[in-house]
Protein backbone atom coordinates (compact mmCIF):
# COMPACT_ATOMS: atom_id res chain seq x y z
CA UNK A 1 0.00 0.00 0.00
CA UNK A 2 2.42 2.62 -0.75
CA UNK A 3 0.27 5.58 -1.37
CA UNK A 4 -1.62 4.70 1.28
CA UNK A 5 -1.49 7.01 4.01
CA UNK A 6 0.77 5.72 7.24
CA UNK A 7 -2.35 6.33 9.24
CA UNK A 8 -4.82 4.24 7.27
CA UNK A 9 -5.65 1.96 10.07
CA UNK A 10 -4.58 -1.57 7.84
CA UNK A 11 -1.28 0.17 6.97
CA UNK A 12 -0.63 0.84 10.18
CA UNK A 13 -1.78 -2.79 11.42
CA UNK A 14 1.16 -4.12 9.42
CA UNK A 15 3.60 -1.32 10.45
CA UNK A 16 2.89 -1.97 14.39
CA UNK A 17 5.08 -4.78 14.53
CA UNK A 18 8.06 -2.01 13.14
CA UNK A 19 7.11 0.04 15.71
CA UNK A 20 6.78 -2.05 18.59
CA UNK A 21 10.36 -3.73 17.92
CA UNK A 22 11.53 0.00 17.77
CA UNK A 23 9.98 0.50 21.15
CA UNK A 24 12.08 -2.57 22.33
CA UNK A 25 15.15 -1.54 20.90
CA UNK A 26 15.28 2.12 22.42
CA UNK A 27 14.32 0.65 26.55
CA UNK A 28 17.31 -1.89 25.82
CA UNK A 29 19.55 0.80 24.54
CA UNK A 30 18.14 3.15 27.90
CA UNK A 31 18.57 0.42 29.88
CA UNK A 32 21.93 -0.30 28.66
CA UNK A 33 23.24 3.54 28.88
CA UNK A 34 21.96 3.22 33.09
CA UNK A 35 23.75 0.65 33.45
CA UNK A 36 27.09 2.11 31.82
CA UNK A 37 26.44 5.01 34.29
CA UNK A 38 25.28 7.60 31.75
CA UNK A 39 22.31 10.59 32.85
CA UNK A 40 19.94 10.97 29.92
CA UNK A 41 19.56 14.60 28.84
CA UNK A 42 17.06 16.20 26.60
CA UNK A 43 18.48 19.32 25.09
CA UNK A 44 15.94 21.75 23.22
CA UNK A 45 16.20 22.04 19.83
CA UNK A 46 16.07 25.52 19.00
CA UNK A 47 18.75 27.26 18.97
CA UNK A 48 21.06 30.22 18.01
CA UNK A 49 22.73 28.20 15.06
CA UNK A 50 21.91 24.93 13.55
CA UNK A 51 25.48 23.29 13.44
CA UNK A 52 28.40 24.77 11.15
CA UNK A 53 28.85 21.74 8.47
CA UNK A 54 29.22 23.27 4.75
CA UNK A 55 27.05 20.05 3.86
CA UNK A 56 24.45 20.26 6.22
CA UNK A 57 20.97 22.33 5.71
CA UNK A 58 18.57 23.57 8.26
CA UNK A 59 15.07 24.50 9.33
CA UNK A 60 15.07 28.66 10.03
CA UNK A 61 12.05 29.73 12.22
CA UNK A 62 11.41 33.68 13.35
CA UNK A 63 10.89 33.32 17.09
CA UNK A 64 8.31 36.58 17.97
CA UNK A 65 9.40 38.28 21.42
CA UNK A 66 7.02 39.89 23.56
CA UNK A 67 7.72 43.40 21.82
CA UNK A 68 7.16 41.63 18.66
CA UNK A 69 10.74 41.42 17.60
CA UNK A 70 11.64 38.74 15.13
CA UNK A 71 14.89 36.88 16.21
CA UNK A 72 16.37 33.81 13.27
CA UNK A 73 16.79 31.01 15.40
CA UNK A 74 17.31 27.54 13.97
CA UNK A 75 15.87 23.70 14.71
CA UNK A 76 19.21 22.27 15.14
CA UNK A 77 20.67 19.03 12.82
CA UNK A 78 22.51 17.64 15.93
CA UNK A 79 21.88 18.02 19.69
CA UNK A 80 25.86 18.25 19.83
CA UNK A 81 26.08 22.25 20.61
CA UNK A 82 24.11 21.84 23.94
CA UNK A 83 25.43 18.55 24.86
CA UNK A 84 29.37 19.97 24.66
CA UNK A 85 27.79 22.80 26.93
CA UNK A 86 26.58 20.37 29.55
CA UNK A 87 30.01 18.47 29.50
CA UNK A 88 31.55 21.94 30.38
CA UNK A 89 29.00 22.51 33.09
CA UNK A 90 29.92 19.29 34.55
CA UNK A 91 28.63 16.07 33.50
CA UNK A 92 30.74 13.25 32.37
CA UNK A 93 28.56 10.56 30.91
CA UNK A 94 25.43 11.48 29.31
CA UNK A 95 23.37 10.46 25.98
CA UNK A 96 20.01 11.57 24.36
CA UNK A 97 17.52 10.45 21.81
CA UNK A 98 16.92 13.78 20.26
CA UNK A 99 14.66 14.51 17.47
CA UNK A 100 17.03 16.82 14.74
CA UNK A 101 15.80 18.19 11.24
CA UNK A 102 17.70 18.45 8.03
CA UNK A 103 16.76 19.98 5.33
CA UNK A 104 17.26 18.82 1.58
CA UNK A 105 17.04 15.02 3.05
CA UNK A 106 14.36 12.98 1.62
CA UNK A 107 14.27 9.31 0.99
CA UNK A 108 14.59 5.55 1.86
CA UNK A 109 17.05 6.29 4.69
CA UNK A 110 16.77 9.92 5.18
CA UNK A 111 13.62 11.90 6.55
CA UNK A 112 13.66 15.30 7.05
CA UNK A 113 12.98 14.93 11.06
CA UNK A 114 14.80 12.21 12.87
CA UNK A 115 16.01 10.40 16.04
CA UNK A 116 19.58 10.70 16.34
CA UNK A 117 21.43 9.11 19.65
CA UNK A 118 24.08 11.12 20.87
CA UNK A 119 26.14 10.02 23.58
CA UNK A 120 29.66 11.24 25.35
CA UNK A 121 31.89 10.18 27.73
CA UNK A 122 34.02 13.28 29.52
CA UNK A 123 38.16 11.36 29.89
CA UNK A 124 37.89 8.79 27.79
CA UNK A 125 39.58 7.94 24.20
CA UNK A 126 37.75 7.96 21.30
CA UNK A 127 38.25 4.05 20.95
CA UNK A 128 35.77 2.91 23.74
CA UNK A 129 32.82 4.52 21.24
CA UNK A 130 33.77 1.91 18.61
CA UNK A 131 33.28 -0.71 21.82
CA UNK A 132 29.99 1.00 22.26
CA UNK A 133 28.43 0.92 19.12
CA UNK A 134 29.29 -3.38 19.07
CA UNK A 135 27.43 -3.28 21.93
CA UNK A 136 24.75 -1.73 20.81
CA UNK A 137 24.61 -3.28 17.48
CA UNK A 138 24.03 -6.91 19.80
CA UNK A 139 21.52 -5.15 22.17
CA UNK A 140 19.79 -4.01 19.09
CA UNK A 141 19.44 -7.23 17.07
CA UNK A 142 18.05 -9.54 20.67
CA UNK A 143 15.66 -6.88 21.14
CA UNK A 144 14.03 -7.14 17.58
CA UNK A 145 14.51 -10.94 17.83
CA UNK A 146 17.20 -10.84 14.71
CA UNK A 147 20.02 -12.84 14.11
CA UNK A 148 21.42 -10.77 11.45
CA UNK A 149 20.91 -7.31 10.57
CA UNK A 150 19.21 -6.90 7.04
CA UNK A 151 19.29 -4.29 4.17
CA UNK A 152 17.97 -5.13 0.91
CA UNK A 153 20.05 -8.52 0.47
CA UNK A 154 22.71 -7.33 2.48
CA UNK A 155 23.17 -8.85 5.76
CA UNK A 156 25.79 -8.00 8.63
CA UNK A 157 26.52 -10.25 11.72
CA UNK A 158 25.30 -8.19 15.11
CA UNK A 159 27.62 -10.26 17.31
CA UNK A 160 30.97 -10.40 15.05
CA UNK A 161 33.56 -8.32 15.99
CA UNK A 162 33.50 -5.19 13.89
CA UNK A 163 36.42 -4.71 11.50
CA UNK A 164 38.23 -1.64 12.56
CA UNK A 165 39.77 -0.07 9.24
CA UNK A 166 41.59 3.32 8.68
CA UNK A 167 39.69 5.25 5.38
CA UNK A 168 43.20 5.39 3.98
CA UNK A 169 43.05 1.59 4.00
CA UNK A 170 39.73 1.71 2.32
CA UNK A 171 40.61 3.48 -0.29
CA UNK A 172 43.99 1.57 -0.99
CA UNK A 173 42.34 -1.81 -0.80
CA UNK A 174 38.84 -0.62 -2.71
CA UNK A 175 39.84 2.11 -5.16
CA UNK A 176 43.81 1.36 -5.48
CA UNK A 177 44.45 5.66 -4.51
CA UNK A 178 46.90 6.63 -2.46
CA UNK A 179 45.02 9.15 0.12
CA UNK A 180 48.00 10.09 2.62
CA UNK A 181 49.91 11.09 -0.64
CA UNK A 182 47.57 13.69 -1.52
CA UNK A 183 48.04 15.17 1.96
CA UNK A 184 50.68 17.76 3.30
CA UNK A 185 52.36 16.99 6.68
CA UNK A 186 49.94 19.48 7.93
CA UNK A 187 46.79 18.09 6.41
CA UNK A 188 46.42 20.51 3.88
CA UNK A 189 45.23 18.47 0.88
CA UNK A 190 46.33 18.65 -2.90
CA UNK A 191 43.45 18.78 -5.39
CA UNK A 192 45.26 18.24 -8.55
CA UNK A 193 47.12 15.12 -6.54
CA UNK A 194 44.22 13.15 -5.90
CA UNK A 195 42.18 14.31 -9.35
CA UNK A 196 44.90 12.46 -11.18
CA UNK A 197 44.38 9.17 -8.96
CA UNK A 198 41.04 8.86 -9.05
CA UNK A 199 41.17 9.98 -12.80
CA UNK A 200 43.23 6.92 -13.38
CA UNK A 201 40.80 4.81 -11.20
CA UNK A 202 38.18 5.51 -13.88
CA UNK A 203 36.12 8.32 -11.85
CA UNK A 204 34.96 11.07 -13.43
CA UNK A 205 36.61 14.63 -12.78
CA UNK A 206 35.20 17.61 -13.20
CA UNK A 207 37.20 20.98 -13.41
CA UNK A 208 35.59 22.47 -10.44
CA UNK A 209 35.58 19.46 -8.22
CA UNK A 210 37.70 20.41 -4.96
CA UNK A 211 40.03 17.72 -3.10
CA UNK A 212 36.16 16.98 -0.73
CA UNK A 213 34.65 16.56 -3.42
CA UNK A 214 36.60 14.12 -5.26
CA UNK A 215 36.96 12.44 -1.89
CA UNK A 216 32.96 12.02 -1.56
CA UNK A 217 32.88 11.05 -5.03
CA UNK A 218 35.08 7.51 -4.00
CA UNK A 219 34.03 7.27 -0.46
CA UNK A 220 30.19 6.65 -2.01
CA UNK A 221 31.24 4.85 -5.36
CA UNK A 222 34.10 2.51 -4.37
CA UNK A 223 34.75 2.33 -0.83
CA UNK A 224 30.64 2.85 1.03
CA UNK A 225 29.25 -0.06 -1.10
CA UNK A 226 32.00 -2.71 0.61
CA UNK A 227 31.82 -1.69 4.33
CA UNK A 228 29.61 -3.50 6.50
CA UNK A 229 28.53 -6.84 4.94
CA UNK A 230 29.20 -9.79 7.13
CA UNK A 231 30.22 -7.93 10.23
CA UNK A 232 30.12 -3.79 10.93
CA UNK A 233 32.92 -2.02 9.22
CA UNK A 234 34.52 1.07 11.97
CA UNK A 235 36.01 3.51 9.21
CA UNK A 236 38.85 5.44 11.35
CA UNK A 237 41.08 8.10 11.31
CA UNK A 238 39.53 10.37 8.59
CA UNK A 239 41.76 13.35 7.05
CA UNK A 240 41.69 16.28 9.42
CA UNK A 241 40.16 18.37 6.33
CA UNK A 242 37.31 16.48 6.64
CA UNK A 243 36.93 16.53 10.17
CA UNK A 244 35.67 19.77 11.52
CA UNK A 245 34.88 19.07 15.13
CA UNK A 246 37.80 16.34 15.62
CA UNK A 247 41.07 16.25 17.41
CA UNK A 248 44.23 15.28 15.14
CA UNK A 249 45.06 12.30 15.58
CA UNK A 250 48.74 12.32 17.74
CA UNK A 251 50.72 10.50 15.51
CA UNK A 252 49.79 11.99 12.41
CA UNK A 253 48.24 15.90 11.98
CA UNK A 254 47.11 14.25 8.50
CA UNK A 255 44.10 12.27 10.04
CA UNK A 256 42.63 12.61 13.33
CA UNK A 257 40.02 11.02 15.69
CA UNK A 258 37.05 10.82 13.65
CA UNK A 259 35.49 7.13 12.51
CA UNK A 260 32.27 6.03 11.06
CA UNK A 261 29.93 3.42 12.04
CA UNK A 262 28.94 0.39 8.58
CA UNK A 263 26.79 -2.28 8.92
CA UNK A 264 24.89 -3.56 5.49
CA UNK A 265 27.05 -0.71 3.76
CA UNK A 266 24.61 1.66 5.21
CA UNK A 267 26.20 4.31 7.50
CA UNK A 268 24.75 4.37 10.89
CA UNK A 269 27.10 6.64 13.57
CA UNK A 270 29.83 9.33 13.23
CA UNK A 271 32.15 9.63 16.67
CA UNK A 272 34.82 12.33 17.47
CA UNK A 273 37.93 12.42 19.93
CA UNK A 274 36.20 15.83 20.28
CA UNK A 275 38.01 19.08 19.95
CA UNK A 276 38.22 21.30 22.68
CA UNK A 277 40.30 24.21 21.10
CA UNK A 278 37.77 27.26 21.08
CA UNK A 279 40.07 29.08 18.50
CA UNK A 280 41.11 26.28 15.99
CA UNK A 281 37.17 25.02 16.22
CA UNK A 282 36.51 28.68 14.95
CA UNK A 283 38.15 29.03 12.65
CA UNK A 284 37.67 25.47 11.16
CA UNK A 285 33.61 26.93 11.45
CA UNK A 286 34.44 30.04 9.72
CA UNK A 287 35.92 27.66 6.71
CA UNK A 288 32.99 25.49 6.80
CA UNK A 289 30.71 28.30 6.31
CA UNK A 290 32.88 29.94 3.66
CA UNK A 291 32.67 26.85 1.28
CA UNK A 292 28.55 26.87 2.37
CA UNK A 293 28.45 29.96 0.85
CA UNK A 294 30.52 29.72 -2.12
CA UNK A 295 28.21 26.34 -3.11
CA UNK A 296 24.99 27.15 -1.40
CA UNK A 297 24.89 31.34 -1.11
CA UNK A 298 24.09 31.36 2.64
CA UNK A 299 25.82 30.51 5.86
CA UNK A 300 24.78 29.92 9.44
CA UNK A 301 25.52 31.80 12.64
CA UNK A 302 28.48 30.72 15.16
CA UNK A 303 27.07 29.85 18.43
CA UNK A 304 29.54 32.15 20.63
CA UNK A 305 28.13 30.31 23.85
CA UNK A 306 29.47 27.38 22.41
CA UNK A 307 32.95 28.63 21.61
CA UNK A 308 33.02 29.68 25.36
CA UNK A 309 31.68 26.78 26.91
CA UNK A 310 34.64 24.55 24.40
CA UNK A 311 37.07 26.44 26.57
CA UNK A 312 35.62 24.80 30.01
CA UNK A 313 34.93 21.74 28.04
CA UNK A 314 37.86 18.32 29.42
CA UNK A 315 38.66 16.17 26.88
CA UNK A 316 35.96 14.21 25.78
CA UNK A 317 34.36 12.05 23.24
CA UNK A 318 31.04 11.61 21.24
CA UNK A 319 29.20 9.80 18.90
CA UNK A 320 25.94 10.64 16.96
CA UNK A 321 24.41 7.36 15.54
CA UNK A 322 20.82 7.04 13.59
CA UNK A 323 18.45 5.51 15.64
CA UNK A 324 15.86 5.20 12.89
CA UNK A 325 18.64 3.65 10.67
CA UNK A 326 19.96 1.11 13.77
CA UNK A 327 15.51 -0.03 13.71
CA UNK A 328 15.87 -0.57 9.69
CA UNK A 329 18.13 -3.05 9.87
CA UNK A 330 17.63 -5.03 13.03
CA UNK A 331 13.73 -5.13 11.22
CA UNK A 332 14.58 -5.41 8.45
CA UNK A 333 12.41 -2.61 7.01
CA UNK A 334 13.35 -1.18 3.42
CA UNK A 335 12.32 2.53 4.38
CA UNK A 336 13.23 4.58 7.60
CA UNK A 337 9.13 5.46 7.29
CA UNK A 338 8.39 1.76 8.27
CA UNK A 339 10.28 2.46 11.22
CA UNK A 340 8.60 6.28 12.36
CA UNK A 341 5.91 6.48 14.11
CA UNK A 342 4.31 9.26 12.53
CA UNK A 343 6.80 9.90 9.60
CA UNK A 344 6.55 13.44 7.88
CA UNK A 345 4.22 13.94 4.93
């Protein structure tokens, strides 16, 4: 019944089961996050800036003072701005199921409003997240009653060990380029160095690609397709460049503490070893912004409270994974809709 409506009371009848495994997922995943020590938050969504990611579109709203005065405020795409905040007020474990919105996001895995879990843990490396998420993907998969996870006719094993692989590796073992050459000591990349290798791996290059774009261009043609099937795939230590809210990585300032989360090839979590200088995190928001505005002709706010609370901020670090996504595939469901309860129109 696709153009039925998700309310229609027989559509609905065969999307309860969806729904009620989803309900079973999130207490295991609460009751798992107690038990690890963690205080649940719930931070409001509205607020002063939306997140600083050139790639990332938001909701604008006009909130209306009591004089009437129109103020832009923004429904944010991450609860991360507010939960950095409370880790400089004081809190050390904590984790949320916040609703976020992005805009320009519409299909089988992507709704425009969202659950994401976001979770962080104040002291400790960036490593015990990947622990995390295999815990999670096993909690998960007993509480839908699945012995695999499932997307299309991919399947990934819950309770396998996840490979741990560095996106350097990826793209050496899946598109034969040499990232780390196309890198300064420094991290500053080299366009024309990489548009030559992945010319020569039979990718398309267009004059006005930049070094992230031809970067996308593998990571979703060569390298996202093979991460994930049989067990979950932990891509680590991304290039800096592409790692706005990351700490380098201490043994090379190419690639620092930033990894993403596989399972069925379908990406389900980004985690940080978070960074916690106020005036490189500037001005690696002031860069994200300028390339938002060269491609999109607009730019979003800095939230200054967050640049001051970064200073108070310990070392930390967090994770944002797709709750909606994590229910797909312990279902089994082919659209994150099966898995809303009341999915946007």
């Amino acid at each position: 019944m696709p153009d039925t409506p998700w309310w229609n009371a027989r559509r609905h009848a065969d999307r309860r089961p969806l729904l009620m495994a989803r309900n079973r997922i999130q207490a295991a995943l609460r009751g798992w996050f107690a038990a690890e020590g963690f205080t649940e938050v719930d931070p409001a969504a509205l607020q002063v800036s939306p997140g600083n990611e050139a790639h990332l579109h938001a909701f604008a709203c006009d909130a209306i003072g009591n004089d009437g005065t129109a103020r832009r405020m923004f429904l944010h795409t991450s609860p991360e701005f507010a939960m950095k905040k409370l880790l400089a007020a004081g809190e050390t474990r904590i984790h949320a199921f916040a609703h976020v919105w992005r805009n320009r996001e519409r299909g089988p895995r992507h709704s425009p409003e969202f659950t994401m879990l976001e979770w962080y843990r104040s002291g400790e490396d960036y490593s015990v997240l990947m622990q995390d998420c295999a815990a999670l993907l096993r909690l998960a998969a007993e509480a839908a009653g699945a012995a695999l996870l499932r997307h299309g006719e991919a399947t990934c094993d819950p309770f396998a060990a996840p490979e741990r692989l560095s996106v350097a590796e990826a793209f050496a073992r899946h598109a034969g380029i040499d990232l780390l050459a196309t890198l300064a000591p420094d991290g500053t990349p080299d366009r024309d160095a990489l548009a030559a290798q992945v010319a020569a791996a039979g990718l398309r290059v267009d004059a006005g690609d930049t070094w992230s774009d031809l970067l996308s261009a593998v990571l979703v043609r060569r390298v996202e397709p093979h991460l994930g099937h049989g067990r979950a795939t932990v891509l680590d230590r991304y290039p800096a460049h592409e790692a706005a809210l990351a700490r380098r990585c201490p043994d090379d300032a190419r690639v620092a503490e930033r990894f993403e989360l596989y399972a069925c090839g379908v990406e389900l979590a980004n985690g940080f070893g978070e960074l916690t200088d106020p005036a490189e995190q500037r001005r690696r928001f002031e860069a994200e912004m300028d390339e938002k505005a060269r491609v999109y002709g607009e730019r979003y706010p800095l939230d200054e409270d967050f640049l001051a609370a970064l200073a108070q901020m310990p070392p930390a670090s967090g994770i944002a994974l797709g709750f909606d996504r994590l229910v797909m595939l312990a279902t089994g469901a082919p659209r994150i809709d099966d898995v809303l309860w009341a999915p946007v129109g």
